[in-house]
Protein backbone atom coordinates (compact mmCIF):
# COMPACT_ATOMS: atom_id res chain seq x y z
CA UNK A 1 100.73 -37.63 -20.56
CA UNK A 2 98.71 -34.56 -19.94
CA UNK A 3 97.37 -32.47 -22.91
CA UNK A 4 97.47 -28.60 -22.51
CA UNK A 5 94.85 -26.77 -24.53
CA UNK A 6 96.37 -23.09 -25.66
CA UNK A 7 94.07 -20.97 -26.20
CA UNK A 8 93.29 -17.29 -25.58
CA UNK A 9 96.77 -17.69 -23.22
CA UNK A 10 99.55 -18.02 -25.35
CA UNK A 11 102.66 -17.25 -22.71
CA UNK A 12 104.90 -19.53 -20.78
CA UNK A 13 104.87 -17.21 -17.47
CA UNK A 14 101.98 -17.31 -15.08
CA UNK A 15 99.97 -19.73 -17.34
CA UNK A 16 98.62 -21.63 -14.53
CA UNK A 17 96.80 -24.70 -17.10
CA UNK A 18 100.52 -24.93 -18.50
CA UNK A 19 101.80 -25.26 -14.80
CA UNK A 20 99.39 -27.36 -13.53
CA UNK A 21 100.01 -29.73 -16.51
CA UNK A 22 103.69 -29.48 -15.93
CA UNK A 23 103.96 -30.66 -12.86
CA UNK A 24 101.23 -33.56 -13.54
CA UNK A 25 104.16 -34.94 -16.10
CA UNK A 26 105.00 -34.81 -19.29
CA UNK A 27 102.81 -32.47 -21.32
CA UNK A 28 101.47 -32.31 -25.15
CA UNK A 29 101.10 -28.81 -25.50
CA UNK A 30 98.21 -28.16 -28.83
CA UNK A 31 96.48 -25.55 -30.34
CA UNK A 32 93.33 -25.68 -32.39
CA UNK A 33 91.82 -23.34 -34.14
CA UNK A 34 88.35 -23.67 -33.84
CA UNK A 35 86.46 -21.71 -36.78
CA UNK A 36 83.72 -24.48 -36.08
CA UNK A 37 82.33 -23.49 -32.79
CA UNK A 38 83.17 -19.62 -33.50
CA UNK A 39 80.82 -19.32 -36.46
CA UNK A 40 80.28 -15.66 -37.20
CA UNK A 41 82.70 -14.63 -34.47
CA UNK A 42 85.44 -16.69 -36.17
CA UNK A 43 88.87 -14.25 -35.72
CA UNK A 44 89.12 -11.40 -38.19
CA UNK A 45 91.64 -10.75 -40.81
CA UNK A 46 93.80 -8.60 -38.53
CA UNK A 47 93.83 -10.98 -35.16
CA UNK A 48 94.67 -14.31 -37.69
CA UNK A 49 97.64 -12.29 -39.06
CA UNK A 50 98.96 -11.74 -35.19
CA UNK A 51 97.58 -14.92 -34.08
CA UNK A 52 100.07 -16.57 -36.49
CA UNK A 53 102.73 -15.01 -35.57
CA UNK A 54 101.80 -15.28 -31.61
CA UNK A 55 101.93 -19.25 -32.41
CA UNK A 56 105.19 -19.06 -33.99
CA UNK A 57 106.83 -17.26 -30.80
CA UNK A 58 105.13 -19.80 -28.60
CA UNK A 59 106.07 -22.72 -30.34
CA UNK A 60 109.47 -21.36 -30.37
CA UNK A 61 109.46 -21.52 -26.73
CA UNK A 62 108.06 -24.44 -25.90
CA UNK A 63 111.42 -26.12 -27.79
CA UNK A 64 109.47 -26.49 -31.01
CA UNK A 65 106.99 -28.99 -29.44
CA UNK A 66 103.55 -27.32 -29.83
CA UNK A 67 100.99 -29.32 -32.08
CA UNK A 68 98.42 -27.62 -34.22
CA UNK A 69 95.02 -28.91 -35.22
CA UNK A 70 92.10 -27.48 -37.34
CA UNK A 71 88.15 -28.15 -36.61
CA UNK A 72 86.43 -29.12 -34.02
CA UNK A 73 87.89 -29.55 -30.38
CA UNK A 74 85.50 -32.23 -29.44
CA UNK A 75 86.73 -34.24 -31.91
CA UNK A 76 90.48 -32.96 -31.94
CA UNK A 77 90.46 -33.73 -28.10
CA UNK A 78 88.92 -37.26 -27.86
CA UNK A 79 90.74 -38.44 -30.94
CA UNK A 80 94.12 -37.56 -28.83
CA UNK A 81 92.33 -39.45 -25.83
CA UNK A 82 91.26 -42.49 -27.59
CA UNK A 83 94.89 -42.86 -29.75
CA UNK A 84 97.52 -41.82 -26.79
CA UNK A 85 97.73 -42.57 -23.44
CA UNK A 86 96.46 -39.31 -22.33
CA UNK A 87 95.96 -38.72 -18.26
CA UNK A 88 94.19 -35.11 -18.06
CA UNK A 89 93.46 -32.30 -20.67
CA UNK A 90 93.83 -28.81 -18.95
CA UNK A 91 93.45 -25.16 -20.36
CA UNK A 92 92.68 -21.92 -18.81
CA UNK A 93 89.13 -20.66 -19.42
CA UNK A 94 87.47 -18.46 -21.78
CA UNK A 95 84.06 -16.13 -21.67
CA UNK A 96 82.54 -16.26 -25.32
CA UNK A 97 79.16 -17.88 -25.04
CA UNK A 98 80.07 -20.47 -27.76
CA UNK A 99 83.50 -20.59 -25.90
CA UNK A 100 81.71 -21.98 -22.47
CA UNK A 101 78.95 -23.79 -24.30
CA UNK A 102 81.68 -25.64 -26.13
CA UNK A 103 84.23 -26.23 -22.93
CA UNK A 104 81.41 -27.47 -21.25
CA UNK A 105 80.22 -30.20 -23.73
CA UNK A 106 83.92 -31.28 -23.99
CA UNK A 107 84.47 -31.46 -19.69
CA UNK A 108 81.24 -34.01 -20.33
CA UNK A 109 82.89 -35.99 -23.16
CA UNK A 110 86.47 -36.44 -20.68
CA UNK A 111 84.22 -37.11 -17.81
CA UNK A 112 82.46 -39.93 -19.37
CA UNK A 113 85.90 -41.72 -20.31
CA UNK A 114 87.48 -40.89 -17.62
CA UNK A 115 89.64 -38.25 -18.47
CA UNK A 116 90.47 -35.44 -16.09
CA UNK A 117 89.46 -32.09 -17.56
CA UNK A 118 90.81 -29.40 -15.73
CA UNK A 119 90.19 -25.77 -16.44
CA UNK A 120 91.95 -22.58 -14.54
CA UNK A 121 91.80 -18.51 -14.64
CA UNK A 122 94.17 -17.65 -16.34
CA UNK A 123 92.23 -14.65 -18.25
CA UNK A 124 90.52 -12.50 -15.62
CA UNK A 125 91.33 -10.96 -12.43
CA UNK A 126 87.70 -11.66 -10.80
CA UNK A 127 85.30 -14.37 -12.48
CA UNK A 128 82.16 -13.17 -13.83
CA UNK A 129 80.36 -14.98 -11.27
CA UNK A 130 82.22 -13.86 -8.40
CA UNK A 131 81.44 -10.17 -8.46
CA UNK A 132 77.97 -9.74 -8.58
CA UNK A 133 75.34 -6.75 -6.49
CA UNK A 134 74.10 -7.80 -2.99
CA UNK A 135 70.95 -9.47 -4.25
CA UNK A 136 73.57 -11.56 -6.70
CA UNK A 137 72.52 -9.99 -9.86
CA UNK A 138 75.30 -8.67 -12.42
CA UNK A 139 76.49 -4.67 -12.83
CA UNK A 140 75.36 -2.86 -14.98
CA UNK A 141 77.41 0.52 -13.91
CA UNK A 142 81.06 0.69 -14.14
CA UNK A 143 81.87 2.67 -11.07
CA UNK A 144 79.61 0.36 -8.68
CA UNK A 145 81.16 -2.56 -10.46
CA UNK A 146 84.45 -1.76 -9.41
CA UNK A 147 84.82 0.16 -6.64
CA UNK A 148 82.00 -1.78 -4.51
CA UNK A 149 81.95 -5.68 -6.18
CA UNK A 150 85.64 -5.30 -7.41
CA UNK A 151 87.71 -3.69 -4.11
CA UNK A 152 85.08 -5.69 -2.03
CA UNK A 153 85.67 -9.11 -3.33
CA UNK A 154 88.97 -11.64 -3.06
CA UNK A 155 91.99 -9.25 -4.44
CA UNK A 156 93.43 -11.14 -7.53
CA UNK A 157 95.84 -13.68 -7.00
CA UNK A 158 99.99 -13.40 -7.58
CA UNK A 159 101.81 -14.16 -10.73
CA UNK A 160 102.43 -17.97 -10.45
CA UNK A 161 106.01 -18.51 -10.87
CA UNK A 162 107.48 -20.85 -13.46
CA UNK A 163 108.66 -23.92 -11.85
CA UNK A 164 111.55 -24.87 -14.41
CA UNK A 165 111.84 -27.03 -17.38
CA UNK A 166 109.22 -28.83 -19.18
CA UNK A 167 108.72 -32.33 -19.54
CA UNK A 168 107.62 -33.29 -23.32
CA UNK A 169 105.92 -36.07 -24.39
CA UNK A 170 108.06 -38.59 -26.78
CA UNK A 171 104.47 -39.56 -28.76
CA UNK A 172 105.07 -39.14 -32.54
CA UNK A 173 101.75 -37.44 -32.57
CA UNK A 174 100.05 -36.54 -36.04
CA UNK A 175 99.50 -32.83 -36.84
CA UNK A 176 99.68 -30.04 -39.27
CA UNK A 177 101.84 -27.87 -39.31
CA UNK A 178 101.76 -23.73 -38.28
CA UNK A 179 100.86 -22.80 -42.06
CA UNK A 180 98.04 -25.12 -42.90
CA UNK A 181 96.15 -23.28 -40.71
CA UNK A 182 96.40 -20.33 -43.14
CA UNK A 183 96.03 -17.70 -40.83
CA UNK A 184 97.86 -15.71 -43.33
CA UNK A 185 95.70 -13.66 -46.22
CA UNK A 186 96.72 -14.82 -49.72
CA UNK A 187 96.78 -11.03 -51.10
CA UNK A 188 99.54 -9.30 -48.89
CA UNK A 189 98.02 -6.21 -47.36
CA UNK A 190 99.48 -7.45 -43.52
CA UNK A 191 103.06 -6.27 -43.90
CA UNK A 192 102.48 -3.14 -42.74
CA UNK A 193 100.63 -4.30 -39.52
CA UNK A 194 103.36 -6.90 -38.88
CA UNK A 195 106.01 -4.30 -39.01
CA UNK A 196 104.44 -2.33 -36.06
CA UNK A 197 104.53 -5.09 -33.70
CA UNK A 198 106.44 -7.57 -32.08
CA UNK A 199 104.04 -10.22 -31.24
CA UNK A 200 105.33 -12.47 -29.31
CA UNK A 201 105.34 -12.95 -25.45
CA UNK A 202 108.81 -11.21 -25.24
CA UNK A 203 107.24 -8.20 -26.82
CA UNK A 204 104.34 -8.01 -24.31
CA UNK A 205 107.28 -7.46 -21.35
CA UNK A 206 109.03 -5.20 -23.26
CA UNK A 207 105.93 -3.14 -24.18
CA UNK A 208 104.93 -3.06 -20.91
CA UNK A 209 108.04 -2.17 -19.44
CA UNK A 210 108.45 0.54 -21.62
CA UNK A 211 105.08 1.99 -20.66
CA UNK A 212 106.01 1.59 -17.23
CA UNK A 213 109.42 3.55 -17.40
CA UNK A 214 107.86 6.53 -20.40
CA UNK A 215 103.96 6.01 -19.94
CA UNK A 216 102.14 5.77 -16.93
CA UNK A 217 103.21 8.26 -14.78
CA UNK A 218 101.42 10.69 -17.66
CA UNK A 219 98.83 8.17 -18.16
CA UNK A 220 95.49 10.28 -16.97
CA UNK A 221 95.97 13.06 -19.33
CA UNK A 222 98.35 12.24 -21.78
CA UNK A 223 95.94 8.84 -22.69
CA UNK A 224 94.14 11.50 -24.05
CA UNK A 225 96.69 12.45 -26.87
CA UNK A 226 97.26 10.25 -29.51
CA UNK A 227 100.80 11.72 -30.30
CA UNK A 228 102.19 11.01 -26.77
CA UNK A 229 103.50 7.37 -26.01
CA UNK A 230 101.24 7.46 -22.62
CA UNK A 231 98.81 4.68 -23.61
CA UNK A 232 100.00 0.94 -22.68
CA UNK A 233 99.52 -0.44 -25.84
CA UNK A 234 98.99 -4.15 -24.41
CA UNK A 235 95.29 -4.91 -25.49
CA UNK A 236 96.49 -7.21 -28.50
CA UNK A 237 98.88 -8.63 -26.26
CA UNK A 238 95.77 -9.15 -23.16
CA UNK A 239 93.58 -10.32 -25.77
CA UNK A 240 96.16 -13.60 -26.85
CA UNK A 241 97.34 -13.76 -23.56
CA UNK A 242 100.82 -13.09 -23.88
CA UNK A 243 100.51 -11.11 -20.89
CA UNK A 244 98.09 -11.74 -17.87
CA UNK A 245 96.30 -9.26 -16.06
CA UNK A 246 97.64 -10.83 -13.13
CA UNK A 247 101.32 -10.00 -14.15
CA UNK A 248 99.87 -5.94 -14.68
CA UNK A 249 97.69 -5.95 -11.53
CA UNK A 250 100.18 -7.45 -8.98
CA UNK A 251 103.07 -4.74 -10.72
CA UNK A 252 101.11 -1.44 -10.77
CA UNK A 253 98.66 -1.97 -7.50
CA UNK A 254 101.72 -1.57 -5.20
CA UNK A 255 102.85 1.55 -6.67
CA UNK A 256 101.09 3.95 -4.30
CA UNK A 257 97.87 5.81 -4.72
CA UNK A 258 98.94 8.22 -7.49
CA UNK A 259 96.39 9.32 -9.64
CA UNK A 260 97.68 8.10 -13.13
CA UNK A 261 98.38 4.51 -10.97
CA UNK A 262 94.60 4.67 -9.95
CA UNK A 263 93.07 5.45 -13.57
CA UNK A 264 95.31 3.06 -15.53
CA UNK A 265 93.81 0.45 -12.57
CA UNK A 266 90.69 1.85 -13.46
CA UNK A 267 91.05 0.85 -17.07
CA UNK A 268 92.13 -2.85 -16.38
CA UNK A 269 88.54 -2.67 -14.35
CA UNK A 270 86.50 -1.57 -17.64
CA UNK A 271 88.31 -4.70 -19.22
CA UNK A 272 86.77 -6.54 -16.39
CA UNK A 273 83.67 -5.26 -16.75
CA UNK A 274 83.37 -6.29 -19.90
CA UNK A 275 83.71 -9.87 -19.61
CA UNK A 276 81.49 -9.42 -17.17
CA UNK A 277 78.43 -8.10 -19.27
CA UNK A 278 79.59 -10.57 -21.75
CA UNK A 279 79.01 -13.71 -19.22
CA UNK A 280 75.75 -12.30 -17.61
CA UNK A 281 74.40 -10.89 -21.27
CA UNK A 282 75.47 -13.47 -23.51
CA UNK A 283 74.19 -11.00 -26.46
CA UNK A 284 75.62 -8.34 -26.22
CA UNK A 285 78.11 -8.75 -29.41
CA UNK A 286 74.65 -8.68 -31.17
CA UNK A 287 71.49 -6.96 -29.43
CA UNK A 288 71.21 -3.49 -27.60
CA UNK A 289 71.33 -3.91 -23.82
CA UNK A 290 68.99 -1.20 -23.91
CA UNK A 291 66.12 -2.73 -25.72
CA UNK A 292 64.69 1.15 -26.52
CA UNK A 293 67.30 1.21 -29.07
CA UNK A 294 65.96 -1.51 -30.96
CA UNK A 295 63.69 1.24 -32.58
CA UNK A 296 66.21 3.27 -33.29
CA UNK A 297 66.02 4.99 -36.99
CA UNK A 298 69.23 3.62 -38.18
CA UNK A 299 70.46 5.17 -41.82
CA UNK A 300 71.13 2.60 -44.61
CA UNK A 301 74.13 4.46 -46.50
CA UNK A 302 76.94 2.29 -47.74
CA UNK A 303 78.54 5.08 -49.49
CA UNK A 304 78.89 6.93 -46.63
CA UNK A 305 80.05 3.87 -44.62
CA UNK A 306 82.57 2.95 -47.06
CA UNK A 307 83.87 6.22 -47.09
CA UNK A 308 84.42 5.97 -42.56
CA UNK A 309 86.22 2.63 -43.04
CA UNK A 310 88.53 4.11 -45.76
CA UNK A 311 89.21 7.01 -43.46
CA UNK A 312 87.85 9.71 -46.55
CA UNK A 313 85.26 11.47 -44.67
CA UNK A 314 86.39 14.28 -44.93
CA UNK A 315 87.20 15.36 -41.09
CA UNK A 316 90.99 14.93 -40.67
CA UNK A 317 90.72 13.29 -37.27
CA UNK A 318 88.54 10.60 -38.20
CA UNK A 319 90.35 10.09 -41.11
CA UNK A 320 93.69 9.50 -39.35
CA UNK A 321 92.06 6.92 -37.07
CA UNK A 322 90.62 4.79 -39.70
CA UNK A 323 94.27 4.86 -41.48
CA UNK A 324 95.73 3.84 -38.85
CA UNK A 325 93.59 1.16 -38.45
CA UNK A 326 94.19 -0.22 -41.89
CA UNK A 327 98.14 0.32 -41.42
CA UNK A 328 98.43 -1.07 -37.54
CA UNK A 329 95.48 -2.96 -36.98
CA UNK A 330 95.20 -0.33 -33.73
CA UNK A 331 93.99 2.96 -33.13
CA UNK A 332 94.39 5.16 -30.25
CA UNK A 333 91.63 4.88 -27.68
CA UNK A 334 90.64 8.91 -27.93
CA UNK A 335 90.48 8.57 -31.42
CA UNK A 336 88.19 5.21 -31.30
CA UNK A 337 85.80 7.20 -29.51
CA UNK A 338 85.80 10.16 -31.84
CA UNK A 339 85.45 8.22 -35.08
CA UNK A 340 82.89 5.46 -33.27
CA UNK A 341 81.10 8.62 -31.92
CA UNK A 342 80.96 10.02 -36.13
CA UNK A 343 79.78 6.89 -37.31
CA UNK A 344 76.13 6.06 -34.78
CA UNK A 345 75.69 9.83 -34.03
CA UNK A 346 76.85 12.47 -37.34
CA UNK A 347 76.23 9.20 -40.04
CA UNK A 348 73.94 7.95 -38.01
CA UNK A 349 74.93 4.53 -39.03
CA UNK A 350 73.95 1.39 -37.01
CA UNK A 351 77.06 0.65 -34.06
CA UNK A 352 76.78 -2.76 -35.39
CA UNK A 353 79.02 -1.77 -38.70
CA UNK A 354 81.59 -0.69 -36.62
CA UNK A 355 81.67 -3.43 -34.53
CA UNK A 356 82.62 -5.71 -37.43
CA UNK A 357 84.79 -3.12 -39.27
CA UNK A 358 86.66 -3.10 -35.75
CA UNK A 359 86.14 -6.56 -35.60
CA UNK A 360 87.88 -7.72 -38.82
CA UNK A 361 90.68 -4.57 -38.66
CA UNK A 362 91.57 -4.72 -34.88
CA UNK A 363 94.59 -7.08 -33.73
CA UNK A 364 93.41 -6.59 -30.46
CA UNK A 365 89.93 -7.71 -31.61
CA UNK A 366 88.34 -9.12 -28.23
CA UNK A 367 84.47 -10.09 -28.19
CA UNK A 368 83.72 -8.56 -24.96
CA UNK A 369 85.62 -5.27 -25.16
CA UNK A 370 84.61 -4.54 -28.60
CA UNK A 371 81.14 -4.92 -27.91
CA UNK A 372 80.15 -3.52 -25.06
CA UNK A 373 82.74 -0.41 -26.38
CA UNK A 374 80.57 -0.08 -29.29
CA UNK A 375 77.42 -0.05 -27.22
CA UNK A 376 78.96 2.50 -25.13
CA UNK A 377 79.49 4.97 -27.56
CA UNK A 378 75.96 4.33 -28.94
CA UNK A 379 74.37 5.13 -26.21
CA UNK A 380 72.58 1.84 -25.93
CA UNK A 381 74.76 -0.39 -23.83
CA UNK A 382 75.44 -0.63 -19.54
CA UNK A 383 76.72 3.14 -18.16
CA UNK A 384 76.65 4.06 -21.79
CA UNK A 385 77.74 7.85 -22.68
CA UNK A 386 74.43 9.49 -22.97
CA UNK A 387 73.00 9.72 -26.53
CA UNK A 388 73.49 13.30 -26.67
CA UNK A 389 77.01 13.41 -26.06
CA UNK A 390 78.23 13.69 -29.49
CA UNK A 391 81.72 14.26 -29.97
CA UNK A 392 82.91 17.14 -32.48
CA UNK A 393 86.00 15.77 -34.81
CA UNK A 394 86.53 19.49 -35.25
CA UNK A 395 87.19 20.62 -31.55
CA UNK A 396 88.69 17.63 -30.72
CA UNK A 397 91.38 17.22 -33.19
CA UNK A 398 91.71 20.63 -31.88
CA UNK A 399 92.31 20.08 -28.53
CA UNK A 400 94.05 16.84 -28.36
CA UNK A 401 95.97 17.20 -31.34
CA UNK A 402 96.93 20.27 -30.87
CA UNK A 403 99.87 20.56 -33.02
CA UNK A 404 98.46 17.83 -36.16
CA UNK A 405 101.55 15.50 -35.42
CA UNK A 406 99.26 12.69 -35.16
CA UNK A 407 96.88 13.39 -38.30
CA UNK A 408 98.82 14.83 -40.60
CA UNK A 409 101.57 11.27 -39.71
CA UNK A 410 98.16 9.36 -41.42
CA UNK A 411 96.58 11.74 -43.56
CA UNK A 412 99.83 13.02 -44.99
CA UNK A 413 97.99 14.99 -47.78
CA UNK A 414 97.37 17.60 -45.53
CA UNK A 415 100.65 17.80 -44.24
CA UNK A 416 101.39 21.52 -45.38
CA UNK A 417 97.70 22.69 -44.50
CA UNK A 418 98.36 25.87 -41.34
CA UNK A 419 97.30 24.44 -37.83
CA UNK A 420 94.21 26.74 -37.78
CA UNK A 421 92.57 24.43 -40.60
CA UNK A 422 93.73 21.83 -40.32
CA UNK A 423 90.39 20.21 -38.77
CA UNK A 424 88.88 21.83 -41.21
CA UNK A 425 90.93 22.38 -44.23
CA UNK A 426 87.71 23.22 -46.80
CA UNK A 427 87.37 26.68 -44.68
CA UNK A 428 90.82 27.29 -45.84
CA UNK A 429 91.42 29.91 -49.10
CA UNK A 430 91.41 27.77 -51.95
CA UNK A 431 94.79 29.92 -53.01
CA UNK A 432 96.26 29.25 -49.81
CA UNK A 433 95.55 25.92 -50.09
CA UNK A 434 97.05 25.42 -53.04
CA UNK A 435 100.40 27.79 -52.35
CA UNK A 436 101.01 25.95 -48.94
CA UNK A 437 99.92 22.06 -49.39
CA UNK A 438 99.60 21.96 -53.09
CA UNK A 439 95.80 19.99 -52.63
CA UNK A 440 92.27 21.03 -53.65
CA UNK A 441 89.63 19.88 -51.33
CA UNK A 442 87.16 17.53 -53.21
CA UNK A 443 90.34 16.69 -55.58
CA UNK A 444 93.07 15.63 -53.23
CA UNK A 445 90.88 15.70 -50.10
CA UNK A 446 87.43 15.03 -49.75
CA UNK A 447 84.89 17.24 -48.89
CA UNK A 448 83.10 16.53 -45.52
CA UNK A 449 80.30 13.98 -46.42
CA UNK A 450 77.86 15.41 -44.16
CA UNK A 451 77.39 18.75 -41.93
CA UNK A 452 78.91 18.63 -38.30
CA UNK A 453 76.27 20.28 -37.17
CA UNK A 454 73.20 19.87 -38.96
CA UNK A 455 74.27 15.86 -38.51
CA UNK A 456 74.11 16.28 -34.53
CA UNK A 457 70.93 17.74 -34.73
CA UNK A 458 69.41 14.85 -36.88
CA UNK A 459 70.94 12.92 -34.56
CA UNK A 460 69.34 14.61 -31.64
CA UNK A 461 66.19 14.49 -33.18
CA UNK A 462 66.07 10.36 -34.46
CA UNK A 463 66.97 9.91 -30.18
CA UNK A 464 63.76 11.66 -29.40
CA UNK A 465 61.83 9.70 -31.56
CA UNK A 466 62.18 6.76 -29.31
């Protein structure tokens, strides 16, 4: 029989380790999760709730015959080989550092008792490796990246199609079961989350569908407002595999050259990119690409960073982000950047506590997007925004909330506050206030915990000092 490893690729269509299995014979599909070899990137709170469910779908379609394990794969992997007749191990390949360090040791380990190991893209639409600069060193710039190593290198390949039924293997093989693995948390603060989300495989085709028939055709601009449905939605769903770039690329590239076709292509690319810095800068989850920053005056304020991850800061579009965080385990992409942008720049609070608040809170929680996103926005990563671009949580609630759908749907206490203050609701009469909303600001609402812009200036001035 021939073992297939799920992984980060938890789908039955155009999985090609699952295929390649398949047609080797029958198949013992598994899934371990490894909290061994992960360490302190072992899955947040938020990605083991959807991860659960995401196994319960696929195991569901595989006719109830996926196996689950807990520890270490080395030892997961041979004990299968040593105790079954097992031909070949396959899985499609992942682009952590501990996730290739790991794969690595374990293609040895097969090797040596001659066990086929067998691993397949199933994740990217270029390898890291493949799209490098002329003199065959990595990107660091996004629009170089894609346009010249991207465009100029092998186009991605075609959804594999499914050849048919699988063939199972009739071992009475020993495993746990779905909810030893306790993905779960023990105090119920998921349901919420779950009830946003269908996570299964099926969902990811639906939710791209949908974006396809109400979303893209708006995408450029209307990605820009997070009351609009013109954002895909499909990171968690990328992220566990339960839809492959390959399936998005190969529907969307042959749609013509219209400009909300071209960015949303664009944004698959940054995805790319990503993984890319992640392979060639292994540290990057940890250490500023731009090693200047390293002597950057970071604040030490928990108060004030307690206050940003409870979404109580006081500026109603920051707010709503961070609650909708908690509630979904998502926020919309404008508003990551305006709350990111509040914490390293007006709070002046190291990226590195966002990263793991994100980290822990996200469902679509992925090592290389969250990282070099975070860098990004702190001004110390590859093509990062420049330090002095400091987004205003004032103007921009402003302008891309223009009517407070959006904020006042998560920070509900300001529901009855008049558009013109909304954004900045302690300007507001406190009679009016009062009359209209029934809140006091500092009582109901918080006050702003620091000065817009006496914060951007501090900030302005701790960039200088390096």
């Amino acid at each position: 029989m021939h073992v297939i490893w799920f992984r980060q690729d938890l789908r039955i269509t155009d999985n090609p380790a699952l295929l390649a299995a398949a047609h080797s014979g029958d198949i013992l599909p598994i899934y371990i999760l490894d909290d061994v070899n992960a360490s302190s990137y072992r899955m947040g709170g938020a990605s083991r709730v959807w991860l659960h469910h995401a196994l319960q779908s696929l195991d569901k379609d595989l006719s109830g015959n996926l196996r689950f394990f807990s520890g270490d794969p080395k030892e997961v992997i041979l004990g299968l080989c040593e105790k079954y007749n097992v031909n070949g191990v396959h899985w499609n390949r992942c682009y952590e550092p501990w996730s290739i360090s790991r794969d690595k040791e374990i293609k040895n380990l097969l090797r040596r008792i001659s066990v086929s190991a067998n691993s397949y893209n199933g994740r990217l639409l270029w390898e890291p490796w493949d799209v490098l600069k002329a003199d065959k060193t990595p990107y660091k710039v996004f629009t170089p990246y894609f346009k010249k190593g991207c465009m100029n290198a092998a186009p991605p390949r075609k959804p594999i199609k499914q050849h048919g039924t699988f063939s199972f293997s009739k071992e009475d093989i020993s495993s746990v079961s779905i909810d030893a693995l306790k993905l779960l948390p023990d105090i119920a603060w998921h349901h919420s989350i779950v009830s946003c989300w269908d996570m299964s495989e099926q969902g990811a085709l639906n939710t791209w569908y949908e974006f396809l028939e109400n979303g893209i055709y708006d995408y450029k601009e209307g990605r820009n407002f997070p009351s609009k449905k013109c954002v895909s939605r499909l990171s968690p769903y990328l992220h566990f595999g339960q839809i492959s770039p390959h399936q998005i690329w190969s529907e969307v590239s042959c749609r013509g050259d219209d400009d909300n076709i071209i960015h949303f292509l664009s944004e698959i690319g940054w995805r790319e990119f990503s993984y890319s810095l992640l392979y060639h800068f292994p540290s990057l989850p940890s250490e500023n690409l731009q090693t200047k920053f390293d002597r950057f005056p970071w604040r030490n304020d928990p108060k004030a960073l307690k206050a940003w991850q409870s979404g109580q800061t006081g500026y109603p579009i920051v707010d709503a982000g961070m609650r909708e965080l908690w509630q979904t385990g998502y926020m919309h992409n404008r508003v990551r950047m305006i709350a990111a942008s509040f914490l390293v720049k007006n709070l002046l609070l190291d990226w590195r506590h966002g990263e793991a608040w994100f980290w822990d809170c996200l469902v679509d929680a992925d090592l290389a997007s969250n990282s070099a996103s975070w860098q990004w926005v702190a001004g110390c990563g590859a093509d990062a925004a420049p330090y002095f671009r400091v987004f205003n949580p004032i103007t921009q609630g402003e302008k891309f909330d223009p009517t407070g759908e959006y904020t006042r749907h998560y920070v509900p206490e300001l529901k009855g506050v008049p558009d013109k203050y909304l954004f900045k609701p302690w300007e507001a009469p406190d009679d009016e206030l009062k009359k209209n909303a029934g809140i006091v600001i500092g009582q109901d609402y918080p006050r702003p915990i620091v000065d817009i812009k006496q914060s951007r200036l501090r900030a302005l001035e701790a960039f200088k000092s390096l």
